[in-house]
Each structure stands twice: as structure tokens, then as C-alpha cells.
C-alpha atoms as a PDB file:
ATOM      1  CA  UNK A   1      -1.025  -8.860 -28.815  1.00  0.00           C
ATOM      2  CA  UNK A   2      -1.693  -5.875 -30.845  1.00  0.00           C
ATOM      3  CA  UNK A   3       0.674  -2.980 -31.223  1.00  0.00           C
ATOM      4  CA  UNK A   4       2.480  -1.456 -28.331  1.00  0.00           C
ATOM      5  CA  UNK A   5       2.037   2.654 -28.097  1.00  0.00           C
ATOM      6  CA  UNK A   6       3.650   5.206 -25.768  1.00  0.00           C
ATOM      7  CA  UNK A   7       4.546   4.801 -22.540  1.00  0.00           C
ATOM      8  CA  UNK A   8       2.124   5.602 -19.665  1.00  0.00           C
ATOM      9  CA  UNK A   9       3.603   4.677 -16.718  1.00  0.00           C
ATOM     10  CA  UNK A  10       6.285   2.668 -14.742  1.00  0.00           C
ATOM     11  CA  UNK A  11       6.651   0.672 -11.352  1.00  0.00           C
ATOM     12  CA  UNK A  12       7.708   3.307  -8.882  1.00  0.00           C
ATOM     13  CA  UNK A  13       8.327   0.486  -5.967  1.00  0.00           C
ATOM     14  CA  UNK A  14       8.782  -3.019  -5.763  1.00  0.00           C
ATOM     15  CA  UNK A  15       7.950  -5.729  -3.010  1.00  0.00           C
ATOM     16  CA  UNK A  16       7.101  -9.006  -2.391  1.00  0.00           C
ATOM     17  CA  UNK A  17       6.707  -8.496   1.310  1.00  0.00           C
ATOM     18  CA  UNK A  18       4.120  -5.766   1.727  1.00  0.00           C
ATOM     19  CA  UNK A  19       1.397  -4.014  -0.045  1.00  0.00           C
ATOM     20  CA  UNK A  20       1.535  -0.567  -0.899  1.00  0.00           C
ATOM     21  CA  UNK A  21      -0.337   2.335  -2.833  1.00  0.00           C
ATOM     22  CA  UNK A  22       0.376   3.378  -6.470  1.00  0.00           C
ATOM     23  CA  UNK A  23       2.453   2.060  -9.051  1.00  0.00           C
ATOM     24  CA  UNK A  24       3.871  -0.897  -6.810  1.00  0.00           C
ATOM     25  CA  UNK A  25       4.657  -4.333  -8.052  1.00  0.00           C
ATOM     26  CA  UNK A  26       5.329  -7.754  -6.441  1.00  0.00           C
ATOM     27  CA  UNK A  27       5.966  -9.435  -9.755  1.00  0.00           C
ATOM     28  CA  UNK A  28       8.043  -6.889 -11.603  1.00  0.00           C
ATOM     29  CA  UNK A  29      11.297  -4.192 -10.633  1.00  0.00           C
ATOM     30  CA  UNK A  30      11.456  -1.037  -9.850  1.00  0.00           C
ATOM     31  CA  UNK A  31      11.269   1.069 -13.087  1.00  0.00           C
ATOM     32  CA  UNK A  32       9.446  -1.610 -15.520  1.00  0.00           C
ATOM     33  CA  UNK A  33       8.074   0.091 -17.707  1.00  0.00           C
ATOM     34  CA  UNK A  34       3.875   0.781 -18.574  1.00  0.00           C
ATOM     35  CA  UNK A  35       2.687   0.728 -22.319  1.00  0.00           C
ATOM     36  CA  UNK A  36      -0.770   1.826 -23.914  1.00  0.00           C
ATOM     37  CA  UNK A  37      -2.336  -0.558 -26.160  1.00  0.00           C
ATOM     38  CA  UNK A  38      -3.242   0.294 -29.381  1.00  0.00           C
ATOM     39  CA  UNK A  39      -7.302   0.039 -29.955  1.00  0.00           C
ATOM     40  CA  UNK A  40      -7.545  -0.817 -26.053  1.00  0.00           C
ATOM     41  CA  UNK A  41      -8.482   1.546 -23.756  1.00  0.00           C
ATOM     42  CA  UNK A  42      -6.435   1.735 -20.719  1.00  0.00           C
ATOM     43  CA  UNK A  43      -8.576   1.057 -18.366  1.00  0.00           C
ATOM     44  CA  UNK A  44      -9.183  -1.848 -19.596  1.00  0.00           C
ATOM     45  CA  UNK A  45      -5.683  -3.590 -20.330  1.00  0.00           C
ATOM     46  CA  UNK A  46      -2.083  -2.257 -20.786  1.00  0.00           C
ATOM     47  CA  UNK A  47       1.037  -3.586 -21.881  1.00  0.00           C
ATOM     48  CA  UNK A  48       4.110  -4.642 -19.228  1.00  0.00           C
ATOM     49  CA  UNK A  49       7.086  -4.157 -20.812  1.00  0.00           C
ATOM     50  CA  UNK A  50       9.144  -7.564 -19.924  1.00  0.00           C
ATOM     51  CA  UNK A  51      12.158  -7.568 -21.726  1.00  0.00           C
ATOM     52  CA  UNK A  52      13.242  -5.597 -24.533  1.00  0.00           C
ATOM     53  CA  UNK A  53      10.761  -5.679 -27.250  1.00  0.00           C
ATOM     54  CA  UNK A  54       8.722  -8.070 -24.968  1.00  0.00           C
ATOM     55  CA  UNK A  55       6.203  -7.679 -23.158  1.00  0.00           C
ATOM     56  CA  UNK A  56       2.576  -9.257 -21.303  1.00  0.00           C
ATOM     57  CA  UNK A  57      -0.949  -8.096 -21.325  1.00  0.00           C
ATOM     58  CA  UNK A  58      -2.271  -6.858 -17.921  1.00  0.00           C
ATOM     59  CA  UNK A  59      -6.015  -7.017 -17.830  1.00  0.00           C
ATOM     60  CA  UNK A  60      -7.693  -4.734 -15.090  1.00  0.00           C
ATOM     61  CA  UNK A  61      -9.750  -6.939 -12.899  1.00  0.00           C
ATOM     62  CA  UNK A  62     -10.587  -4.254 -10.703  1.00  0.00           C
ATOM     63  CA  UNK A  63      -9.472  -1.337  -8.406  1.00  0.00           C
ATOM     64  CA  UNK A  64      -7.200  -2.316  -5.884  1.00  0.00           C
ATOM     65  CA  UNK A  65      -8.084  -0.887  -3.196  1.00  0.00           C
ATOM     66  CA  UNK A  66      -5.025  -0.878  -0.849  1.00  0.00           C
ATOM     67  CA  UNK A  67      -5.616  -1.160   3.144  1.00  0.00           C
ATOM     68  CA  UNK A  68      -3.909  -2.479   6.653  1.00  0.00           C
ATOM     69  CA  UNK A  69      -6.174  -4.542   8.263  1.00  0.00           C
ATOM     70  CA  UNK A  70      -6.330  -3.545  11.922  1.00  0.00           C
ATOM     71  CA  UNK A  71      -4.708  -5.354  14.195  1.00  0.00           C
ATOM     72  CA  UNK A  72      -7.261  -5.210  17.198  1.00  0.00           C
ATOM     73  CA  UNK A  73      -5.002  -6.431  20.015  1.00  0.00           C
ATOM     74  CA  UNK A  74      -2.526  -3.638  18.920  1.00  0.00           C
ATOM     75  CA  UNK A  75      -5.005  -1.194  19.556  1.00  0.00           C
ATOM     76  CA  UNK A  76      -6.155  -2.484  22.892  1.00  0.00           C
ATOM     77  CA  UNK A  77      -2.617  -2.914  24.409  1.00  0.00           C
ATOM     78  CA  UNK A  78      -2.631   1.286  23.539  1.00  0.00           C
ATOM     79  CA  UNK A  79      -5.733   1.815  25.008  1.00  0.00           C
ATOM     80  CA  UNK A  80      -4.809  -0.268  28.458  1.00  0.00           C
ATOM     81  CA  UNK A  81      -1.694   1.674  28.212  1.00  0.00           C
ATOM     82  CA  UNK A  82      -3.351   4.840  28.126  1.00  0.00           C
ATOM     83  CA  UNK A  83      -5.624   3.753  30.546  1.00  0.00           C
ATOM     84  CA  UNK A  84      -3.102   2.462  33.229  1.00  0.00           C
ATOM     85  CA  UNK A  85      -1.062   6.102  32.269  1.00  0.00           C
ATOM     86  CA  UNK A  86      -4.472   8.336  33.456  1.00  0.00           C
ATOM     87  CA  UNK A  87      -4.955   5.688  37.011  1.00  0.00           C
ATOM     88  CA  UNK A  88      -1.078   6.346  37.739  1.00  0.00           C
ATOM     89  CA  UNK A  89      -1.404  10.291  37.211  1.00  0.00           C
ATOM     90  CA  UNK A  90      -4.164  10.130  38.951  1.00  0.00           C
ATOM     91  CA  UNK A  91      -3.020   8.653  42.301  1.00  0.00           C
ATOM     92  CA  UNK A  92      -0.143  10.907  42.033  1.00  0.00           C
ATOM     93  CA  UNK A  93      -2.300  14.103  42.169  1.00  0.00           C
ATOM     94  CA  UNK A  94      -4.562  12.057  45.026  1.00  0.00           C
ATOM     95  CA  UNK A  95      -1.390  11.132  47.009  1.00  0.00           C
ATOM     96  CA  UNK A  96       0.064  14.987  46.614  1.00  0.00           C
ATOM     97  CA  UNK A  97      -3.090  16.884  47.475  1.00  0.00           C
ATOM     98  CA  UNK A  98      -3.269  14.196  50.953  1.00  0.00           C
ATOM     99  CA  UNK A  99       0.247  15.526  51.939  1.00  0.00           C
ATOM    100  CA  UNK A 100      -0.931  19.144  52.183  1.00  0.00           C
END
């Protein structure tokens, strides 16, 4: 690998059960540190600092492009739920304004 320059980043959150935004990781801890690459651009690759004095080339394949997928029958238990909450209020209002 070629040389190692200043440090650019570090992983802000760590998880191996969920995705999340920003400097997360699922292979590496909290506060692993983020290293420029001398004569590489950093968009390209950077350095992962592994141990001290070690460390692994991380090529960018891509932007990740974090997002929940929906989950569809969550949003149509909410719906029936709101539905079923505007039929109840609404015999309620029927049943008061027939006892006048």
C-alpha cells in the first residue's frame, strides 16, 4: 500500500444488526480511525486504520445510499386503524345527535 497521510475521518457508530447513515461500520468499532492515501484521491480509496501501524485499503464501490424498505403491511394495519378510529367517531356523533 502506499504511504498513509492524515487522518480524515473515523467510525462514529458501529453495528452488525442494522444499517445506518454516515460514518457507520459493521466490520470495524466505534472510533477506528480514517486515513488519506498518499497519490489516491479519496474518493476513490482510503486507508482503515486496523491495528497500530496497520491498516487495509477500502476501495469506494459506490455511494451507499442508506434506506428502510417499507414494510407495507405496517402501513396498512395504520391505515385500517385509522379507518376503524373515523367509523367509531362517527357512530358516536350519529348515536348522540339521535338522542336529542
Amino acid at each position: 500500500m502506499h504511504a498513509v497521510e492524515n487522518e480524515i475521518g473515523k467510525v462514529t457508530k458501529y453495528s452488525d444488526m442494522e444499517q445506518h447513515g454516515g460514518n457507520f461500520s459493521n466490520a470495524y468499532p466505534k472510533g477506528t480511525k480514517y486515513f488519506a492515501i498518499k497519490g489516491t484521491d479519496t474518493k476513490v480509496a482510503i486507508a482503515v486504520q486496523v491495528d497500530k501501524g496497520a491498516y487495509l485499503k477500502a476501495v469506494n464501490d459506490g455511494e451507499y445510499t442508506y434506506q428502510r424498505k417499507a414494510n407495507i403491511a405496517l402501513y396498512l394495519y395504520k391505515a385500517l386503524g385509522i379507518l376503524a378510529l373515523f367509523i367509531v367517531i362517527y357512530l358516536l356523533f350519529t348515536s348522540l345527535r339521535k338522542k336529542r
